[in-house]
PDB file of N, CA and C in Angstrom:
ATOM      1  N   UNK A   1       6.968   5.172   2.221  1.00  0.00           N
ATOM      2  CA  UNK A   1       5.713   4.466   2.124  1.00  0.00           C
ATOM      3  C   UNK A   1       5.501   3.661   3.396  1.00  0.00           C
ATOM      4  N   UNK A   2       4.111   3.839   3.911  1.00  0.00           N
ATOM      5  CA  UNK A   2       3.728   2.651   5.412  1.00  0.00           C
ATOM      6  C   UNK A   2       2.979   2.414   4.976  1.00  0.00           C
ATOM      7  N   UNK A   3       3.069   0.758   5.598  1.00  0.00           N
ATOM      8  CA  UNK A   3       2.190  -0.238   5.287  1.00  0.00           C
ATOM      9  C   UNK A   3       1.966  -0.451   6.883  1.00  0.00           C
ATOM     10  N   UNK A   4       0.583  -0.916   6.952  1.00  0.00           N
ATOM     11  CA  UNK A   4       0.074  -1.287   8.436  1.00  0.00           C
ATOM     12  C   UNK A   4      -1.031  -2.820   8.406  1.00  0.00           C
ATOM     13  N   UNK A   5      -0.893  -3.061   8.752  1.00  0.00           N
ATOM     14  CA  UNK A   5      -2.019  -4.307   9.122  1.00  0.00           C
ATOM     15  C   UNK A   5      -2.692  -4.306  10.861  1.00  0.00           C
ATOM     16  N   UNK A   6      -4.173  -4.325  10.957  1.00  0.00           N
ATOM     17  CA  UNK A   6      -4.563  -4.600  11.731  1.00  0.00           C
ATOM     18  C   UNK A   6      -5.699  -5.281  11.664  1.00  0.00           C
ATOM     19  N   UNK A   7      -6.633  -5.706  12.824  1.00  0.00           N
ATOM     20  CA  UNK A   7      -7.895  -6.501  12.783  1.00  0.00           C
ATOM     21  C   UNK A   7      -8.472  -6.027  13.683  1.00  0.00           C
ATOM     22  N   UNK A   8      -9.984  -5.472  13.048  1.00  0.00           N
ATOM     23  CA  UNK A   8     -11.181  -4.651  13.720  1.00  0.00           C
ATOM     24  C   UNK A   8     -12.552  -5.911  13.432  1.00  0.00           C
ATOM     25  N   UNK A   9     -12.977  -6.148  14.821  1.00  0.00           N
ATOM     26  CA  UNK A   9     -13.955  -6.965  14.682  1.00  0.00           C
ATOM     27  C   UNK A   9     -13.842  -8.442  13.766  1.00  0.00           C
ATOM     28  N   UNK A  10     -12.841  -8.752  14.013  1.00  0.00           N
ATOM     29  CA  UNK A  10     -12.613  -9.884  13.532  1.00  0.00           C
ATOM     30  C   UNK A  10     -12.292 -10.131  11.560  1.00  0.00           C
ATOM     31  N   UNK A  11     -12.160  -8.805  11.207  1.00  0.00           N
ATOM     32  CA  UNK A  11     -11.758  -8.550   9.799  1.00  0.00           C
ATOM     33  C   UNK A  11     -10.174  -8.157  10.032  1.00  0.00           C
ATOM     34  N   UNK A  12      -9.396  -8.594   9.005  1.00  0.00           N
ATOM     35  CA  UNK A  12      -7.781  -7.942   8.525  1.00  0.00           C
ATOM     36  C   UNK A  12      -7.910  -6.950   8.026  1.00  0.00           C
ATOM     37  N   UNK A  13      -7.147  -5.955   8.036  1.00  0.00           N
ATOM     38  CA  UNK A  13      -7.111  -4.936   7.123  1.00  0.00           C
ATOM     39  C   UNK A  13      -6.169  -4.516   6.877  1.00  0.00           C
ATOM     40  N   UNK A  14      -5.441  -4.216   5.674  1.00  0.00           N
ATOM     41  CA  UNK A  14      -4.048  -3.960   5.203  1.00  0.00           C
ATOM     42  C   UNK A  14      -4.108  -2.734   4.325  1.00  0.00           C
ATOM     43  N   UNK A  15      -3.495  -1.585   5.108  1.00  0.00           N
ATOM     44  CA  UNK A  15      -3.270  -0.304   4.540  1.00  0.00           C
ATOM     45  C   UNK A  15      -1.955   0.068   3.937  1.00  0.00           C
ATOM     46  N   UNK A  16      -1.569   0.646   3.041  1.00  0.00           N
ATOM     47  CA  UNK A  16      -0.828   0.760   2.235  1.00  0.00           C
ATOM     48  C   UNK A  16      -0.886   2.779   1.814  1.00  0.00           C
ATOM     49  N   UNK A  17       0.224   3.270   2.355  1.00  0.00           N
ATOM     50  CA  UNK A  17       0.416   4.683   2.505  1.00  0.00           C
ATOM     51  C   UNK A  17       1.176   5.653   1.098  1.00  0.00           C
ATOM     52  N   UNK A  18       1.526   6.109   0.652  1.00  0.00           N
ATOM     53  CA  UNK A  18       2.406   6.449  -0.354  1.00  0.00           C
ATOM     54  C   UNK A  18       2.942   7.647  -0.583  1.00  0.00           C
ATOM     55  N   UNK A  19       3.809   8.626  -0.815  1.00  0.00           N
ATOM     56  CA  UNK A  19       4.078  10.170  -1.050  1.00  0.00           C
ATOM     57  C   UNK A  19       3.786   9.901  -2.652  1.00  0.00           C
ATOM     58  N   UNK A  20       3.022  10.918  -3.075  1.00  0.00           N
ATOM     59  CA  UNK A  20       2.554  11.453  -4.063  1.00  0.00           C
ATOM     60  C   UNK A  20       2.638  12.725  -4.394  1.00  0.00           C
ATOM     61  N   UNK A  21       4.151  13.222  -4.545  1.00  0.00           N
ATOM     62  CA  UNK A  21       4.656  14.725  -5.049  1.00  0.00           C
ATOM     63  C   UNK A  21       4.056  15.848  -3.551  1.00  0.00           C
ATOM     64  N   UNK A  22       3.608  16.237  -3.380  1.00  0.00           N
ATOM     65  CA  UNK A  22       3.689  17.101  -2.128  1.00  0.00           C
ATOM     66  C   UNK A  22       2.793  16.304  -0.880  1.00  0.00           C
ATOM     67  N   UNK A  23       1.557  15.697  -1.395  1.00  0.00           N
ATOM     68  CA  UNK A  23       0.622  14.929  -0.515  1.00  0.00           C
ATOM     69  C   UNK A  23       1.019  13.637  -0.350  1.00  0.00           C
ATOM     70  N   UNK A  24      -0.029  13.236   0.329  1.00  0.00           N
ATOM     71  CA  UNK A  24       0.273  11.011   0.921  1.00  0.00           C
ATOM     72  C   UNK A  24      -1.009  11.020   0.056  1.00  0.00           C
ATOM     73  N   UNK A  25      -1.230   9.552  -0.594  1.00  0.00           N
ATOM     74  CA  UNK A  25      -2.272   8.560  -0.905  1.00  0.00           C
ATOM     75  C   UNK A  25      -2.090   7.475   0.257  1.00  0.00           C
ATOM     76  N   UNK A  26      -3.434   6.922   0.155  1.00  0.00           N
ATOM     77  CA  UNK A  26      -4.010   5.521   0.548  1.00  0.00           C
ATOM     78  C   UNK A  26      -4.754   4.763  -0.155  1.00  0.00           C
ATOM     79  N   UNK A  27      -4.523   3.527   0.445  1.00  0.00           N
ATOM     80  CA  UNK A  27      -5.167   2.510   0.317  1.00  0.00           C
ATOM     81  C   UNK A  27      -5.352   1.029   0.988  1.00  0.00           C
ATOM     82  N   UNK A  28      -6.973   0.627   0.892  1.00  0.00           N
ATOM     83  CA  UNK A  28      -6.541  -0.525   2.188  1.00  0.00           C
ATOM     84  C   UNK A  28      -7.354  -2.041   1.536  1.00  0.00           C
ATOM     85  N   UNK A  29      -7.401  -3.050   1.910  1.00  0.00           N
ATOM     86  CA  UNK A  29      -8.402  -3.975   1.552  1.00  0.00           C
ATOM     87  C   UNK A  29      -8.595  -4.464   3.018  1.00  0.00           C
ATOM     88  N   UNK A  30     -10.059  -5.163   3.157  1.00  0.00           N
ATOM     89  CA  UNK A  30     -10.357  -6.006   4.207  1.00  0.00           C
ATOM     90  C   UNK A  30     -10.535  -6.979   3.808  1.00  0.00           C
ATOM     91  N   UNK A  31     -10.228  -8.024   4.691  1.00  0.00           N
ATOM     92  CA  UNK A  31      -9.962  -9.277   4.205  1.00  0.00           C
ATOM     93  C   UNK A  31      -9.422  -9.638   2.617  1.00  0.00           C
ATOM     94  N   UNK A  32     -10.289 -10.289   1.993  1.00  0.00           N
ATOM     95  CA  UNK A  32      -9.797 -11.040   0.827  1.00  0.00           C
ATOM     96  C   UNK A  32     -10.803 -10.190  -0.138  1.00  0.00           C
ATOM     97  N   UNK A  33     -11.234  -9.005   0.088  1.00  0.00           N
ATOM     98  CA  UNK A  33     -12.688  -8.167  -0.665  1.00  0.00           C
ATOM     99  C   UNK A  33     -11.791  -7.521  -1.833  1.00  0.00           C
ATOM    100  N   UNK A  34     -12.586  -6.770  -2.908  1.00  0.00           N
ATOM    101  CA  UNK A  34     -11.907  -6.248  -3.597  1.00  0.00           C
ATOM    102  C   UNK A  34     -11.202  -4.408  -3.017  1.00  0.00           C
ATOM    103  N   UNK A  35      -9.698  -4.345  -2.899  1.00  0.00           N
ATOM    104  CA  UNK A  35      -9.244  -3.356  -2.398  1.00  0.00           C
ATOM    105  C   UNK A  35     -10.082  -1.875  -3.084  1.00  0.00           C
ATOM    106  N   UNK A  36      -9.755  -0.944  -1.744  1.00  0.00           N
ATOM    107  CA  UNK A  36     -10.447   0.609  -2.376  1.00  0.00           C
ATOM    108  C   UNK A  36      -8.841   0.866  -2.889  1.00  0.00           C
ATOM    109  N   UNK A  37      -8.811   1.313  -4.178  1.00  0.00           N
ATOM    110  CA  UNK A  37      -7.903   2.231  -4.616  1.00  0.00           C
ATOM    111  C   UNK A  37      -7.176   3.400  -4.005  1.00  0.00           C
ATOM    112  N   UNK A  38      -5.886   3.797  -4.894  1.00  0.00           N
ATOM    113  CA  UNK A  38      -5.417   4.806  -4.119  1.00  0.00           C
ATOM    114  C   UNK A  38      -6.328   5.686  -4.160  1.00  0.00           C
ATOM    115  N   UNK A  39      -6.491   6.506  -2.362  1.00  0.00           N
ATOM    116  CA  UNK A  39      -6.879   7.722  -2.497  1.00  0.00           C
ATOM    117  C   UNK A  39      -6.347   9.417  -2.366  1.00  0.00           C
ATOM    118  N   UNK A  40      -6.326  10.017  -2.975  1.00  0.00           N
ATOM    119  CA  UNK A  40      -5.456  11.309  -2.753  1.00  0.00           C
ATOM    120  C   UNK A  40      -6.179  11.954  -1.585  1.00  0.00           C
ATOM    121  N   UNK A  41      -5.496  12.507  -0.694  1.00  0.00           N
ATOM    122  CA  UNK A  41      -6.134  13.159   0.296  1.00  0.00           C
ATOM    123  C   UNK A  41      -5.242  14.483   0.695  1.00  0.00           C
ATOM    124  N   UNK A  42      -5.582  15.288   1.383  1.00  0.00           N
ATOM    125  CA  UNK A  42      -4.917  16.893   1.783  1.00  0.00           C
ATOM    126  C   UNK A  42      -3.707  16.945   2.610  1.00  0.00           C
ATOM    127  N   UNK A  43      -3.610  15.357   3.073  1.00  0.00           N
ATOM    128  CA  UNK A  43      -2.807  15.038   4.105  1.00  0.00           C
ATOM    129  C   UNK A  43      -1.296  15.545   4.086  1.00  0.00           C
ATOM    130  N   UNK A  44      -0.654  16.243   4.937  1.00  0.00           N
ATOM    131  CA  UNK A  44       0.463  16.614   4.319  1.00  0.00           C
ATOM    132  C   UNK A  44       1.813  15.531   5.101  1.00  0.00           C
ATOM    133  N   UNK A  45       1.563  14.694   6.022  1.00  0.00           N
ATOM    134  CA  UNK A  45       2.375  13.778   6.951  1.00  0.00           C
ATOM    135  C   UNK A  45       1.682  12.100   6.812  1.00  0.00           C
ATOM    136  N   UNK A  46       2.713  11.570   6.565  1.00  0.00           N
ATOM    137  CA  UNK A  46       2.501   9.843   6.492  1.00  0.00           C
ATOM    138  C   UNK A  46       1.308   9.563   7.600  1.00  0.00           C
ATOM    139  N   UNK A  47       1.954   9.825   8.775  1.00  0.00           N
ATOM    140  CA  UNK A  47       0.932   9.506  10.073  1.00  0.00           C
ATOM    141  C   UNK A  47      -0.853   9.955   9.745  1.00  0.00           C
ATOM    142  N   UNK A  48      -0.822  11.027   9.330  1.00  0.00           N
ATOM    143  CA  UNK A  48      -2.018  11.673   9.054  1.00  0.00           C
ATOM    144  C   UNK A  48      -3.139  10.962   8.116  1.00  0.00           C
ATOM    145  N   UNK A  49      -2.344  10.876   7.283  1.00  0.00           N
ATOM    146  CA  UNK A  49      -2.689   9.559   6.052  1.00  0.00           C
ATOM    147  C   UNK A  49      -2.917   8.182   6.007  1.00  0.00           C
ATOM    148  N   UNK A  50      -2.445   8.065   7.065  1.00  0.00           N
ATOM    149  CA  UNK A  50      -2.482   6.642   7.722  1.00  0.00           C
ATOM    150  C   UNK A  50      -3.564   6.857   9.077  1.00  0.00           C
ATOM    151  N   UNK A  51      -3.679   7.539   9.367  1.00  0.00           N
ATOM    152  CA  UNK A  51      -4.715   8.368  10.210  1.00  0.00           C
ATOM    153  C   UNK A  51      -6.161   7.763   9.420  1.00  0.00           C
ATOM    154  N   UNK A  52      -5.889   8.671   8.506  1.00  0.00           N
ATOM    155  CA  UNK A  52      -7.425   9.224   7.702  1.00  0.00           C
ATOM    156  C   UNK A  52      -7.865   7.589   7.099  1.00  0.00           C
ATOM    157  N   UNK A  53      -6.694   6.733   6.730  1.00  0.00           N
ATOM    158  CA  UNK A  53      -7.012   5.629   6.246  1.00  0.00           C
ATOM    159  C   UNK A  53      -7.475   4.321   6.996  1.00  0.00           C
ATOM    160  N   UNK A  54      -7.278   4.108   8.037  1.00  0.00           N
ATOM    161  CA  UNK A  54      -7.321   3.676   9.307  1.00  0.00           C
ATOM    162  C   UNK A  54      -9.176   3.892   9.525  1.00  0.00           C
ATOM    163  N   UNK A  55      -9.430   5.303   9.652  1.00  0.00           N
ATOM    164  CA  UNK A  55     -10.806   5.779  10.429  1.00  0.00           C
ATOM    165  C   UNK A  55     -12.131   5.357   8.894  1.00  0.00           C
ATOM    166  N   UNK A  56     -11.385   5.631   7.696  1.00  0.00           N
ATOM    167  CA  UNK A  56     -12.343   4.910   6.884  1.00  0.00           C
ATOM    168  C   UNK A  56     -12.469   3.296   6.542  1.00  0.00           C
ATOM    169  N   UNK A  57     -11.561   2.917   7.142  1.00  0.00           N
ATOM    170  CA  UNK A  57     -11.474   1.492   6.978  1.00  0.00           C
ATOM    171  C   UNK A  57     -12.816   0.489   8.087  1.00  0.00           C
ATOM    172  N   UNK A  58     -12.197   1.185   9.176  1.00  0.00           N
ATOM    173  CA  UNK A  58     -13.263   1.050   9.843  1.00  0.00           C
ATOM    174  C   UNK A  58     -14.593   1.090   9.851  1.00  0.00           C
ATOM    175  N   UNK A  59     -14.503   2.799   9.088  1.00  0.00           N
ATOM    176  CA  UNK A  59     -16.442   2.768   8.557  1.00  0.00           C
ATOM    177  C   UNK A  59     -16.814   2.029   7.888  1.00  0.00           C
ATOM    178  N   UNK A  60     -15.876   1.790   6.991  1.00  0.00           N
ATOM    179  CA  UNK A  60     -16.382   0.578   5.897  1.00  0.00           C
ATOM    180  C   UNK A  60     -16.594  -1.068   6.480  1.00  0.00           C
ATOM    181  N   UNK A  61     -16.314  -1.222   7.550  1.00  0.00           N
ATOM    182  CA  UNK A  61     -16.141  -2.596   8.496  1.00  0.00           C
ATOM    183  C   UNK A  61     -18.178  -2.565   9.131  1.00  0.00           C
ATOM    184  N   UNK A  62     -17.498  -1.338   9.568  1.00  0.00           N
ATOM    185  CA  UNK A  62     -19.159  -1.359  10.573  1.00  0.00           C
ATOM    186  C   UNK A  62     -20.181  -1.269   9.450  1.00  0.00           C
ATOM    187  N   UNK A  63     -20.126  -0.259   7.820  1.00  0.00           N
ATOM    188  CA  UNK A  63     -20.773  -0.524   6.880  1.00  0.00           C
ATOM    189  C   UNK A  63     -21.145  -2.163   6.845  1.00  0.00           C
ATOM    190  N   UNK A  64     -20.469  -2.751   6.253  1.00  0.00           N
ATOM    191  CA  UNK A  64     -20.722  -4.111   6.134  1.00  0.00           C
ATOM    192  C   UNK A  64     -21.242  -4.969   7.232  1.00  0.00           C
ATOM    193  N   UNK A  65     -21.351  -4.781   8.309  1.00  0.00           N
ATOM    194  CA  UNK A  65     -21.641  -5.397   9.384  1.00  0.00           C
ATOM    195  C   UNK A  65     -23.641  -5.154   9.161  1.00  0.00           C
ATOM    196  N   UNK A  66     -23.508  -3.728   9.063  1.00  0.00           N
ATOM    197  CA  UNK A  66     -25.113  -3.274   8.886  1.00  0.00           C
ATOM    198  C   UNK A  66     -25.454  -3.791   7.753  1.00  0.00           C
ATOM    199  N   UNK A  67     -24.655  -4.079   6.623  1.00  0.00           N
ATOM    200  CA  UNK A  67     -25.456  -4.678   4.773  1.00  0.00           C
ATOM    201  C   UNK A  67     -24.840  -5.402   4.669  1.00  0.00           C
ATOM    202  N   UNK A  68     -24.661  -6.750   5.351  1.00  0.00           N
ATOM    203  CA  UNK A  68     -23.882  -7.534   4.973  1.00  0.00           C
ATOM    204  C   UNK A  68     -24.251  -8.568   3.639  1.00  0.00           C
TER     205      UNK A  68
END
């Protein structure tokens, strides 16, 4: 399991990786918001998964920036 923390635009974000029988899940929260749940994804490598979780975290940053 990887766990990562970083800060995009002045938000935290704490991702949380997992093996789930052949695939990785994710999941991340920004700041103090309510976390997105695990998600199952096709991913077959930690990095990848942490990849994919990383690039939506972000969208969801710049989301909120536009509807805040």
């Amino acid at each position: 399991m990887a766990n990562a923390q970083f800060e995009h635009h002045g938000h935290q974000v704490a991702i949380n990786v997992l093996h789930t029988g052949e695939r990785w899940s994710w999941s991340y929260q920004i700041d103090d918001r309510i976390p997105v749940a695990n998600v199952e994804t096709g991913a077959r490598t930690e990095g990848t998964a942490l990849h994919e979780a990383r690039h939506e975290a972000i969208a969801a940053i710049k989301a909120l920036a536009d509807n805040p």
